[in-house]
C-alpha atoms as a PDB file:
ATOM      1  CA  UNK A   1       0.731  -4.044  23.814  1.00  0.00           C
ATOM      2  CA  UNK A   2       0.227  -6.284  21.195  1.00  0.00           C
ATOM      3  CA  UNK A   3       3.019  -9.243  20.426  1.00  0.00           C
ATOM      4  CA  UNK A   4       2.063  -9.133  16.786  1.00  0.00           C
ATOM      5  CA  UNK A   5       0.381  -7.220  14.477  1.00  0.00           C
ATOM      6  CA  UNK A   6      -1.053  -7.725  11.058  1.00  0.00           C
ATOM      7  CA  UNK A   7      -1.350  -4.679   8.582  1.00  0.00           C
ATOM      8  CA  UNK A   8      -3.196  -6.232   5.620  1.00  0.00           C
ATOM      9  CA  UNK A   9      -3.314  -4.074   2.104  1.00  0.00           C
ATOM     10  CA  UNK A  10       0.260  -2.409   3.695  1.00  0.00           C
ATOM     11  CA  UNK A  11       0.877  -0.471   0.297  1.00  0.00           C
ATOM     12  CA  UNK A  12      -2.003   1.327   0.082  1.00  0.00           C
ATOM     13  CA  UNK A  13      -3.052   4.765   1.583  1.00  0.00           C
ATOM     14  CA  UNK A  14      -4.239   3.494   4.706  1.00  0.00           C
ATOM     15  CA  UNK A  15      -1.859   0.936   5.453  1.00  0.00           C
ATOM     16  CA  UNK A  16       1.004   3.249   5.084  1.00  0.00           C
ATOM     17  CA  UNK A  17      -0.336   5.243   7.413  1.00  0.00           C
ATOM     18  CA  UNK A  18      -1.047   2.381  10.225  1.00  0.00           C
ATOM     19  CA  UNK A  19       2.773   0.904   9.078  1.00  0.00           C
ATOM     20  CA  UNK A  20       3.883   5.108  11.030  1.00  0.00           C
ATOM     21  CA  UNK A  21       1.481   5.464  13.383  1.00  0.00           C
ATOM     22  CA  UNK A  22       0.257   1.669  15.144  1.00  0.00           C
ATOM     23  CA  UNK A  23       4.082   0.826  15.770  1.00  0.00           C
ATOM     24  CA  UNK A  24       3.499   1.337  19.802  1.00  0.00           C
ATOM     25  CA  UNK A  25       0.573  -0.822  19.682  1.00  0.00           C
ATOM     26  CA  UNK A  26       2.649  -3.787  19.139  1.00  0.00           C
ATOM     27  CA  UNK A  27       6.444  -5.187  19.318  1.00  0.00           C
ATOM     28  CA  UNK A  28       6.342  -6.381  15.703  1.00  0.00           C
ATOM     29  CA  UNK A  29       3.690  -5.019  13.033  1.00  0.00           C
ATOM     30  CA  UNK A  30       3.150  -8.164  10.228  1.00  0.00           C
ATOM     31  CA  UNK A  31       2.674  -5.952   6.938  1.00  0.00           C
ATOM     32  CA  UNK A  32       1.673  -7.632   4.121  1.00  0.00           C
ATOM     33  CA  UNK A  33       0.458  -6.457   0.324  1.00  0.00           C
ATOM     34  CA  UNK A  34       0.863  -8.030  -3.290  1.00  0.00           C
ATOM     35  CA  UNK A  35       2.443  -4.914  -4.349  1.00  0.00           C
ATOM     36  CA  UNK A  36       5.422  -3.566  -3.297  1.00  0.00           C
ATOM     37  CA  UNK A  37       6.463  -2.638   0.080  1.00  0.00           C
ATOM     38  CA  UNK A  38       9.600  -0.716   1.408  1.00  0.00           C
ATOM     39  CA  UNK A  39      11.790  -3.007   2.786  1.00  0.00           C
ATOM     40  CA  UNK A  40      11.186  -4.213   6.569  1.00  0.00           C
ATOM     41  CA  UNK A  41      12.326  -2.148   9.454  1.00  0.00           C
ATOM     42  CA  UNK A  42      13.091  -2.419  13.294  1.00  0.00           C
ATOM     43  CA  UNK A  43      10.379  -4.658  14.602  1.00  0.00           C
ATOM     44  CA  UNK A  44       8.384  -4.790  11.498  1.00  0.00           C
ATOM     45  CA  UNK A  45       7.647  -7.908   8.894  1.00  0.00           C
ATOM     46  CA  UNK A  46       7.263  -7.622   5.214  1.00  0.00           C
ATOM     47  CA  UNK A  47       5.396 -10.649   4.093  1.00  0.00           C
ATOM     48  CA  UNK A  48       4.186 -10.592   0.223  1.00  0.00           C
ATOM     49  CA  UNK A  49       0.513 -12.307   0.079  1.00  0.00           C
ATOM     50  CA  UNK A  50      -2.517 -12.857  -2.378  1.00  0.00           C
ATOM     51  CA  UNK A  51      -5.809 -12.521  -0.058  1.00  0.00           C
ATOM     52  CA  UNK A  52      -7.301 -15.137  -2.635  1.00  0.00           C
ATOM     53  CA  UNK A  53      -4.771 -18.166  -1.567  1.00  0.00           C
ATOM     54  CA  UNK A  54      -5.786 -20.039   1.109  1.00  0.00           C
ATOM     55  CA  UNK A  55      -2.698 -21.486   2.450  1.00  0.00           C
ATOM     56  CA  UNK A  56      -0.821 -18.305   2.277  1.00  0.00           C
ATOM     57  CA  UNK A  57      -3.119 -16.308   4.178  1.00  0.00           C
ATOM     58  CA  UNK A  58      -3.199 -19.048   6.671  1.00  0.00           C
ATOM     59  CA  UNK A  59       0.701 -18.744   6.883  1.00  0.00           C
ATOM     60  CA  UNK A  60      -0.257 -14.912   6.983  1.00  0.00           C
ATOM     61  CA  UNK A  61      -2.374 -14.574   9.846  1.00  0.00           C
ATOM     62  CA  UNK A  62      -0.232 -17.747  11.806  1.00  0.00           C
ATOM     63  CA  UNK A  63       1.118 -15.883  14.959  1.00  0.00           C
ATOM     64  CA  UNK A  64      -0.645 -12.820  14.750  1.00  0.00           C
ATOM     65  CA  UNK A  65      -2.869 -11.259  17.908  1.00  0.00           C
ATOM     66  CA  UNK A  66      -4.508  -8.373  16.002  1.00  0.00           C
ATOM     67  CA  UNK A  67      -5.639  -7.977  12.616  1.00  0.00           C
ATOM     68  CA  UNK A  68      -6.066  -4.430  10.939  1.00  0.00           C
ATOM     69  CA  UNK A  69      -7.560  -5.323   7.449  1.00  0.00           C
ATOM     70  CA  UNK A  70      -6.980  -2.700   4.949  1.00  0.00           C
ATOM     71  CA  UNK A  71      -6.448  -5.678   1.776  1.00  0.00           C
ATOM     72  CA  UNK A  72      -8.611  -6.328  -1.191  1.00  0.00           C
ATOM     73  CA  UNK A  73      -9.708  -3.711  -3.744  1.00  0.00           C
ATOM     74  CA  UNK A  74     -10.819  -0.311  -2.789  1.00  0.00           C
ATOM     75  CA  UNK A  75     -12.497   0.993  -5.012  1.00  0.00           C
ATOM     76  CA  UNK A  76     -15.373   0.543  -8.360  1.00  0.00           C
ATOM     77  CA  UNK A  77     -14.080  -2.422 -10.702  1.00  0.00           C
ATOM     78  CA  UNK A  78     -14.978  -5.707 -12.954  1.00  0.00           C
ATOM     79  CA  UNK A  79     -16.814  -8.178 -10.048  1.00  0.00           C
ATOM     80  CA  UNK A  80     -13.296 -10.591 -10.902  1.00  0.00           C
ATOM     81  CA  UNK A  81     -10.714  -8.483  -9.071  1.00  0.00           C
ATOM     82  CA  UNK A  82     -13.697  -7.625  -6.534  1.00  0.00           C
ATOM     83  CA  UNK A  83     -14.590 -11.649  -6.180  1.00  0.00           C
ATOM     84  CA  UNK A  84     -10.992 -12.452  -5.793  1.00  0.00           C
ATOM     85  CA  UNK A  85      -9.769 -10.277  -3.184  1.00  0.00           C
ATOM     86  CA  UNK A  86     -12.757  -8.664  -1.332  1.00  0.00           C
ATOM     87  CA  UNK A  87     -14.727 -11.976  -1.365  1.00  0.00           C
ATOM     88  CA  UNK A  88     -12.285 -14.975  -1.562  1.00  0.00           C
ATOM     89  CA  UNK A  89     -10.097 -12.877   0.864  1.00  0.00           C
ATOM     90  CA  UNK A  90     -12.153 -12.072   2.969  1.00  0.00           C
ATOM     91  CA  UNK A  91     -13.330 -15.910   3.593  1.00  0.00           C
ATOM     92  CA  UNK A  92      -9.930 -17.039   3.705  1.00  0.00           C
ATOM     93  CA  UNK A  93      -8.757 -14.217   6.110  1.00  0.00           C
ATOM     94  CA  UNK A  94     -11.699 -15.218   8.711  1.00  0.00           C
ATOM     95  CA  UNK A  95     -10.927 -18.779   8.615  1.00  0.00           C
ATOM     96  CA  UNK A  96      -7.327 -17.740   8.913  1.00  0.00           C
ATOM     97  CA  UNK A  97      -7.973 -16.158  11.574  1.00  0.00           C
ATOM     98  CA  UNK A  98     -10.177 -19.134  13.207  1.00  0.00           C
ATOM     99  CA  UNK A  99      -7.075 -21.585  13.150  1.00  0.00           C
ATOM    100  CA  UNK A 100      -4.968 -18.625  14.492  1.00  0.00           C
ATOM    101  CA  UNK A 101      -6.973 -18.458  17.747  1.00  0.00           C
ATOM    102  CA  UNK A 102      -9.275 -16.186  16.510  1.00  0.00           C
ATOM    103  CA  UNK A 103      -7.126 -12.526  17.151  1.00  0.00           C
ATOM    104  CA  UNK A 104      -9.273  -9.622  17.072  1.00  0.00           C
ATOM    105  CA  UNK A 105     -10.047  -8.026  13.718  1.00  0.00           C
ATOM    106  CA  UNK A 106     -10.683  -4.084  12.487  1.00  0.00           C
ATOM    107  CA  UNK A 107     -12.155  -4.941   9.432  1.00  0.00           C
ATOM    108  CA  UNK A 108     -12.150  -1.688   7.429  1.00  0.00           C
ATOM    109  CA  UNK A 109     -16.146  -1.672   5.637  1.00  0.00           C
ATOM    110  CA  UNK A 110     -16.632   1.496   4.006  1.00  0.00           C
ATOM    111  CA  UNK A 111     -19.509   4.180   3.822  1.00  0.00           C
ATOM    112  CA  UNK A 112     -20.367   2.562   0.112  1.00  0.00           C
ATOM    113  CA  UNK A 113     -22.246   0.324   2.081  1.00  0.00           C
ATOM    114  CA  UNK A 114     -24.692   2.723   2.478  1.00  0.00           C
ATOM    115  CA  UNK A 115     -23.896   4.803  -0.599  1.00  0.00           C
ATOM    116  CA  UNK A 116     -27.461   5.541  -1.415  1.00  0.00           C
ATOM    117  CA  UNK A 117     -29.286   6.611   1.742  1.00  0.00           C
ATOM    118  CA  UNK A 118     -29.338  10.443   0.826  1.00  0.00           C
ATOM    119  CA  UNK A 119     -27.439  13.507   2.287  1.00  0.00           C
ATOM    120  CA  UNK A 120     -30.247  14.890   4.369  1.00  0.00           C
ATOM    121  CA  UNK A 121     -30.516  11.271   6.540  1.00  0.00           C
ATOM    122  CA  UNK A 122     -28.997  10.763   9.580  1.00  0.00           C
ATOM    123  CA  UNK A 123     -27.965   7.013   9.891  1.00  0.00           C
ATOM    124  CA  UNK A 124     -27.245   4.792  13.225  1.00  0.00           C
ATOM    125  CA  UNK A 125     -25.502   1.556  12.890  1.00  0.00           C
ATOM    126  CA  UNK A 126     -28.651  -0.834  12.270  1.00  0.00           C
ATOM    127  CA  UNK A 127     -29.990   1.110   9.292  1.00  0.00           C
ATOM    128  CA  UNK A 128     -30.600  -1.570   5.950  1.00  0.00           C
ATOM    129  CA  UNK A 129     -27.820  -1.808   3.874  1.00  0.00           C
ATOM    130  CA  UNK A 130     -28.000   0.574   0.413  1.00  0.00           C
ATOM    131  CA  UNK A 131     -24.928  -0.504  -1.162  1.00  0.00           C
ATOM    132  CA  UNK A 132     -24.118   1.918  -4.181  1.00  0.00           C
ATOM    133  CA  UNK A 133     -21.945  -0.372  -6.192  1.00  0.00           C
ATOM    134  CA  UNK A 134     -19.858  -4.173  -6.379  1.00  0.00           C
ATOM    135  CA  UNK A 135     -16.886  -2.966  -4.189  1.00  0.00           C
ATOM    136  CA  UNK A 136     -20.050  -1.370  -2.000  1.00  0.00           C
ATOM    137  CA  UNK A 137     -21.732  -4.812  -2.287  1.00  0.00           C
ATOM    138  CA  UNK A 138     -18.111  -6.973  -1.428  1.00  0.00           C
ATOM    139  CA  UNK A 139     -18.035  -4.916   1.732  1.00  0.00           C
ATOM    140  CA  UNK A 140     -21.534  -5.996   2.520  1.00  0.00           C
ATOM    141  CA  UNK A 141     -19.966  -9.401   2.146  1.00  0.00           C
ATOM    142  CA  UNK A 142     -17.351  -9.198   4.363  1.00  0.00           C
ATOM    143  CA  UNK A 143     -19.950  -7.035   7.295  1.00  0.00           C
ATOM    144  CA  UNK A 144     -21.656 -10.399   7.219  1.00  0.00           C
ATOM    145  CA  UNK A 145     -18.487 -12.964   7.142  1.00  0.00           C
ATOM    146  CA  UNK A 146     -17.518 -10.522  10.473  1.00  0.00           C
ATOM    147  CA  UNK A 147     -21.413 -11.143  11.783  1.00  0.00           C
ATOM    148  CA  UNK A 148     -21.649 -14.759  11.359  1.00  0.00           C
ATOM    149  CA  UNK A 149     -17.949 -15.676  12.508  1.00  0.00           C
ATOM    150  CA  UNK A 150     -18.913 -13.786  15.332  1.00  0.00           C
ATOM    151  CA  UNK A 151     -22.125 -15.521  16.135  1.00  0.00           C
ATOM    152  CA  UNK A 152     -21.127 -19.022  15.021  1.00  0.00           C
ATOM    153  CA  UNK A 153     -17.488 -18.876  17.133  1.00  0.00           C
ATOM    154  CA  UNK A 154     -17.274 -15.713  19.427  1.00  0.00           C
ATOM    155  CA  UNK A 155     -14.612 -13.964  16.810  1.00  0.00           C
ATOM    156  CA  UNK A 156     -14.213 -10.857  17.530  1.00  0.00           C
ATOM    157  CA  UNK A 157     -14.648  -7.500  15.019  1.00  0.00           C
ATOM    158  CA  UNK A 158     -14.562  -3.952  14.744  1.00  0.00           C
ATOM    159  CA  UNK A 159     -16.750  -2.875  11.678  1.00  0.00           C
ATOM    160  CA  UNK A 160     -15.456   0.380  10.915  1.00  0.00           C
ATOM    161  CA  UNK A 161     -17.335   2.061   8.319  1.00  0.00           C
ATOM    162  CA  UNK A 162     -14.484   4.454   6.581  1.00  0.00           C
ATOM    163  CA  UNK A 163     -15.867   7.684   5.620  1.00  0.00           C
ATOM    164  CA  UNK A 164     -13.019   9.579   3.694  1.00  0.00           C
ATOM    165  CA  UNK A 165      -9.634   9.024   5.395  1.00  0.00           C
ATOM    166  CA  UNK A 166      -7.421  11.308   3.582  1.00  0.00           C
ATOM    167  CA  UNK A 167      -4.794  13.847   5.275  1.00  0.00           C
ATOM    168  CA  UNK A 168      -7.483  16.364   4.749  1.00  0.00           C
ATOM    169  CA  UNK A 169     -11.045  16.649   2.913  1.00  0.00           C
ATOM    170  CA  UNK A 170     -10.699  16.948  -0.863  1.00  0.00           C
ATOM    171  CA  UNK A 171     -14.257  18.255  -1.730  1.00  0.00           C
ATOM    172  CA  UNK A 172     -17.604  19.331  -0.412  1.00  0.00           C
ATOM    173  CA  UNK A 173     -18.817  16.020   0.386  1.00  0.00           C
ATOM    174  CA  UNK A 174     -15.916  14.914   2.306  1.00  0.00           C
ATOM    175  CA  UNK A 175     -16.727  17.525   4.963  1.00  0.00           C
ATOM    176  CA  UNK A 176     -19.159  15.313   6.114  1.00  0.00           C
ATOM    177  CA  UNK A 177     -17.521  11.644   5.897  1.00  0.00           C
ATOM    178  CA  UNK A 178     -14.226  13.071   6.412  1.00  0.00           C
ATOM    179  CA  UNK A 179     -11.755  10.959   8.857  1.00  0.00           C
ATOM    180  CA  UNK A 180      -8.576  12.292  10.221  1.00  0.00           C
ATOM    181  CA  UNK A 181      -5.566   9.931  10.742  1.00  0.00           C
ATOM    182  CA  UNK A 182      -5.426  10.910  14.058  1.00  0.00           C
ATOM    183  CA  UNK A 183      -9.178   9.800  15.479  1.00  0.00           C
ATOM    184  CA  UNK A 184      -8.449   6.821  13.223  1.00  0.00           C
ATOM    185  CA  UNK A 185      -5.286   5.592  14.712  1.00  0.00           C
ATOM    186  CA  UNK A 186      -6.797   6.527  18.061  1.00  0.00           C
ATOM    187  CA  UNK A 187     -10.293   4.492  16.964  1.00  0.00           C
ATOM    188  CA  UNK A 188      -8.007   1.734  16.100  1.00  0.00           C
ATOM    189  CA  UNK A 189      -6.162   1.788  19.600  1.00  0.00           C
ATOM    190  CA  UNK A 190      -9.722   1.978  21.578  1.00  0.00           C
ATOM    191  CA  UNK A 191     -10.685  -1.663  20.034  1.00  0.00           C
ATOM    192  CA  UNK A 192      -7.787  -3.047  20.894  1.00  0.00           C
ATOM    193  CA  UNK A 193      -8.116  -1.771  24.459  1.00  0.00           C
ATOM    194  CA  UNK A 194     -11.614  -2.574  25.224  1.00  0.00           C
ATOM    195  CA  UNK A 195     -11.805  -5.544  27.288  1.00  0.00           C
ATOM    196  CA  UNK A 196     -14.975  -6.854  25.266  1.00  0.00           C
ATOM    197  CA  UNK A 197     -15.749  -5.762  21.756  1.00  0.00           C
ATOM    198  CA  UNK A 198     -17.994  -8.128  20.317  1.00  0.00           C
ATOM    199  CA  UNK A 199     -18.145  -7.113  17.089  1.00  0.00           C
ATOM    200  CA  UNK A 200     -19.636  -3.063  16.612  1.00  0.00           C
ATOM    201  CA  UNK A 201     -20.547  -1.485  13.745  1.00  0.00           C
ATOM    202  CA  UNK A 202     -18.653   2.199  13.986  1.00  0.00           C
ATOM    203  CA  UNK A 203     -18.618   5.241  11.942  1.00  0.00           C
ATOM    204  CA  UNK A 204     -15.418   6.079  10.876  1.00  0.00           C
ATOM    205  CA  UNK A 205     -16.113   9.720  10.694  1.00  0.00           C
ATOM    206  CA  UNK A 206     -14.709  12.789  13.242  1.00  0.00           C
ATOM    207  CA  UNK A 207     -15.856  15.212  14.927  1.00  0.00           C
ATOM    208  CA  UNK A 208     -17.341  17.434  11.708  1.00  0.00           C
ATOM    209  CA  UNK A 209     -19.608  20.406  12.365  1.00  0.00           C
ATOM    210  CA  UNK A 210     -21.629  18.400   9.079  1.00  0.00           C
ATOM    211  CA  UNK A 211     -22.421  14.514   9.522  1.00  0.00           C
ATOM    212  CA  UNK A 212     -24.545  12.333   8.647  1.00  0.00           C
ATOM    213  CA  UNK A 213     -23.887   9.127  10.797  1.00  0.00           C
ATOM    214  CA  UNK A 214     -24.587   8.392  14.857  1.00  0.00           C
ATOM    215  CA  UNK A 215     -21.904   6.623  16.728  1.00  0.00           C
ATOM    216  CA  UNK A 216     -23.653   6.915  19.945  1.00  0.00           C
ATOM    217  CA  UNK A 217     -24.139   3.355  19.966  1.00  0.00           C
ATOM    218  CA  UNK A 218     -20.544   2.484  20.353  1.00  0.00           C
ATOM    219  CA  UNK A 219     -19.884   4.613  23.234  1.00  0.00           C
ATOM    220  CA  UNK A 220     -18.785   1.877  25.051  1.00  0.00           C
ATOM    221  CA  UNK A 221     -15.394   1.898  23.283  1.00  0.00           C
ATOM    222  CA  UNK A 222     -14.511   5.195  24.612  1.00  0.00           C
ATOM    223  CA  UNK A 223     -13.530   7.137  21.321  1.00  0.00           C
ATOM    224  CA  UNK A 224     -14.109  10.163  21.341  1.00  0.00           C
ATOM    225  CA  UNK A 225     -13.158  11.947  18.012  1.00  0.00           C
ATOM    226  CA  UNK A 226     -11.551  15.448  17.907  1.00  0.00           C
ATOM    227  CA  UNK A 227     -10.706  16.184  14.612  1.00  0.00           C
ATOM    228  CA  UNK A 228     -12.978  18.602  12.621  1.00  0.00           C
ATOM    229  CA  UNK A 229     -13.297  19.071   8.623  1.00  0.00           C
ATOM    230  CA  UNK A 230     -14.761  22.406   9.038  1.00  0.00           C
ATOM    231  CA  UNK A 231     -11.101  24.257   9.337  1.00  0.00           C
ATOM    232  CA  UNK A 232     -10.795  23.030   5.790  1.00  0.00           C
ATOM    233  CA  UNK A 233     -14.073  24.950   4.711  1.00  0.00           C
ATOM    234  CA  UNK A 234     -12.742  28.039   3.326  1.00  0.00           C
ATOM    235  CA  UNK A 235      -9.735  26.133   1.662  1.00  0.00           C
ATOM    236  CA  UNK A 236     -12.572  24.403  -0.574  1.00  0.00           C
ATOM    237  CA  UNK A 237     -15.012  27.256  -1.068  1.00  0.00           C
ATOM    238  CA  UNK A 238     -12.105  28.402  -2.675  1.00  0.00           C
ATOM    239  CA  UNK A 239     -10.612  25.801  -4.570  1.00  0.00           C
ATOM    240  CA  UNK A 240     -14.116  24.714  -6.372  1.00  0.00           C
ATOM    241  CA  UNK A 241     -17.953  25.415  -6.375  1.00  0.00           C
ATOM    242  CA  UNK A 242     -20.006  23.133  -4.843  1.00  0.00           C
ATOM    243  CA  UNK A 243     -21.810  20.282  -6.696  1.00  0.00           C
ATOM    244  CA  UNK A 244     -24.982  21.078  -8.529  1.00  0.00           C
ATOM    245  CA  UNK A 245     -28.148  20.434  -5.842  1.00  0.00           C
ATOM    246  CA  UNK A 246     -29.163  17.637  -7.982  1.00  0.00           C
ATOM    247  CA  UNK A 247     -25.485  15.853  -8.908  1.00  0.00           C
ATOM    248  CA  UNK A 248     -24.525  12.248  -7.637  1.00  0.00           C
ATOM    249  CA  UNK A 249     -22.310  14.227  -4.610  1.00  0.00           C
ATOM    250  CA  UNK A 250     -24.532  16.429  -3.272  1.00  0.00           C
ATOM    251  CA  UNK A 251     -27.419  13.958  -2.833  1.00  0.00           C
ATOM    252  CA  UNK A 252     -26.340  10.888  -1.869  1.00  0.00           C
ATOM    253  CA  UNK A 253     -24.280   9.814   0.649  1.00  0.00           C
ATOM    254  CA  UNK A 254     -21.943   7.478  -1.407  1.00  0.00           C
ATOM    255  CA  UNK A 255     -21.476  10.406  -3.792  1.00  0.00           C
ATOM    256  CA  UNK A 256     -20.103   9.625  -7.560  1.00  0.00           C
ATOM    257  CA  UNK A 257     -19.629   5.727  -6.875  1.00  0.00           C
ATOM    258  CA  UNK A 258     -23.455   5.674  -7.644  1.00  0.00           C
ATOM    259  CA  UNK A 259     -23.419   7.443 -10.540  1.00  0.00           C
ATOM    260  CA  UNK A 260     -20.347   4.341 -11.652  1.00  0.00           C
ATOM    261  CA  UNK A 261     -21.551   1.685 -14.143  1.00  0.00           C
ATOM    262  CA  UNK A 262     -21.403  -1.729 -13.701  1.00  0.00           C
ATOM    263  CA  UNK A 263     -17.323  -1.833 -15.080  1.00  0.00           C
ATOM    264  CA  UNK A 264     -16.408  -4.740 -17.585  1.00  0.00           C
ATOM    265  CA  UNK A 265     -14.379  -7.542 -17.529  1.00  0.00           C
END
């Protein structure tokens, strides 16, 4: 078990849903967003922080022996927001994170790093990088931050690719990136487990019938997946036709972000 645990980007989606279901994999989670947060419970933290200041995120990370890194902006906007929090942040956070003692990181990339390899590819971990937009191109950025820290000072990172981590697929596409909360909480408990990580690039993807990335070079973390979008099938055949053969969605693998402009200041 964990002494401490920081929960970065604790208001969104995904870090509401590692506030429920990482509490046994430490005896205090560290939460921390710039927008609200419910108040602090039994053997939790609330601590208010901008990614893009320095000194806060080194009073952040201070005390902290795992890092789950949800933070910075998740999806297509202006390069500003993008720069500030998904570039700065990420900086600051690793060098954080270097005067911390260097805790182990899940650093949650995103399958927009690939965004335009198309549907009908089947990707391992060392493919080139396709990024299908900026917030595709920040996580770039922070996939190399993870590589170099590791290289230059032995810090340690999961790279976990996110498919679509949603309580359950919401169209055709997401059958195939679609990641349960379960195999992502227990993903998330497997790198804090392993005695070595390095730092892995991993699909974050279960166990769909229809998939388009190959973990099988991180089989040395012992996940094994269970969860499978296909039970959802029927529930979408019905709620919506598929996407037109040649639409954004049904050819690429980052789906409508590449069909997204560049967005405006």
């Amino acid at each position: 078990m964990l002494d401490r645990l920081l929960i970065t980007g604790a208001a969104g989606g995904l870090g509401q849903m590692a506030r429920e279901k990482l509490r046994p994999l430490a005896k205090t989670l560290r939460l921390s967003d710039i927008a609200d947060m419910e108040p602090a419970g039994q053997g939790e933290e609330v601590v208010p922080c901008d990614l893009a200041d320095a000194a806060a995120v080194r009073d952040l990370v201070a005390g902290c022996d795992g890092i789950v890194h949800f933070g910075g902006v998740s999806v297509e906007k202006p390069f500003g927001p993008i720069l500030e929090a998904n570039i700065i942040g990420v900086y600051n956070l690793y060098e954080a994170a270097r005067a911390a003692g260097q805790p182990r990181i899940v650093f949650a990339s995103s399958n927009h790093t690939i965004g335009y390899y198309t549907q009908d590819t089947y990707l391992t971990n060392d493919v080139p990088l396709r990024p299908d937009g900026l917030y595709g191109v920040s996580k770039c950025f922070g996939e190399a931050m993870a590589s170099m820290y590791h290289d230059k000072f032995g810090q340690e990172t999961a790279i976990v690719r996110i498919g679509s981590c949603f309580p359950e697929p919401k169209n055709h596409r997401m059958l195939s990136t679609w990641l349960s909360a379960g195999d992502f909480v227990s993903l998330i408990n497997s790198i804090f487990a392993v005695p070595r990580l390095g730092c892995p690039i991993i699909w974050g993807v279960s166990d769909n019938d229809t998939k388009w990335w190959d973990n099988s070079a991180v089989a040395y973390l012992g996940w094994r997946p269970t969860d499978n979008s296909e039970v959802y099938r029927a529930k979408i055949d019905a709620a919506m036709a598929p996407p037109e053969r040649d639409a954004p969605d049904a050819v690429y693998q980052g789906g409508l972000f590449t069909a997204e402009p560049i967005h405006e200041e």
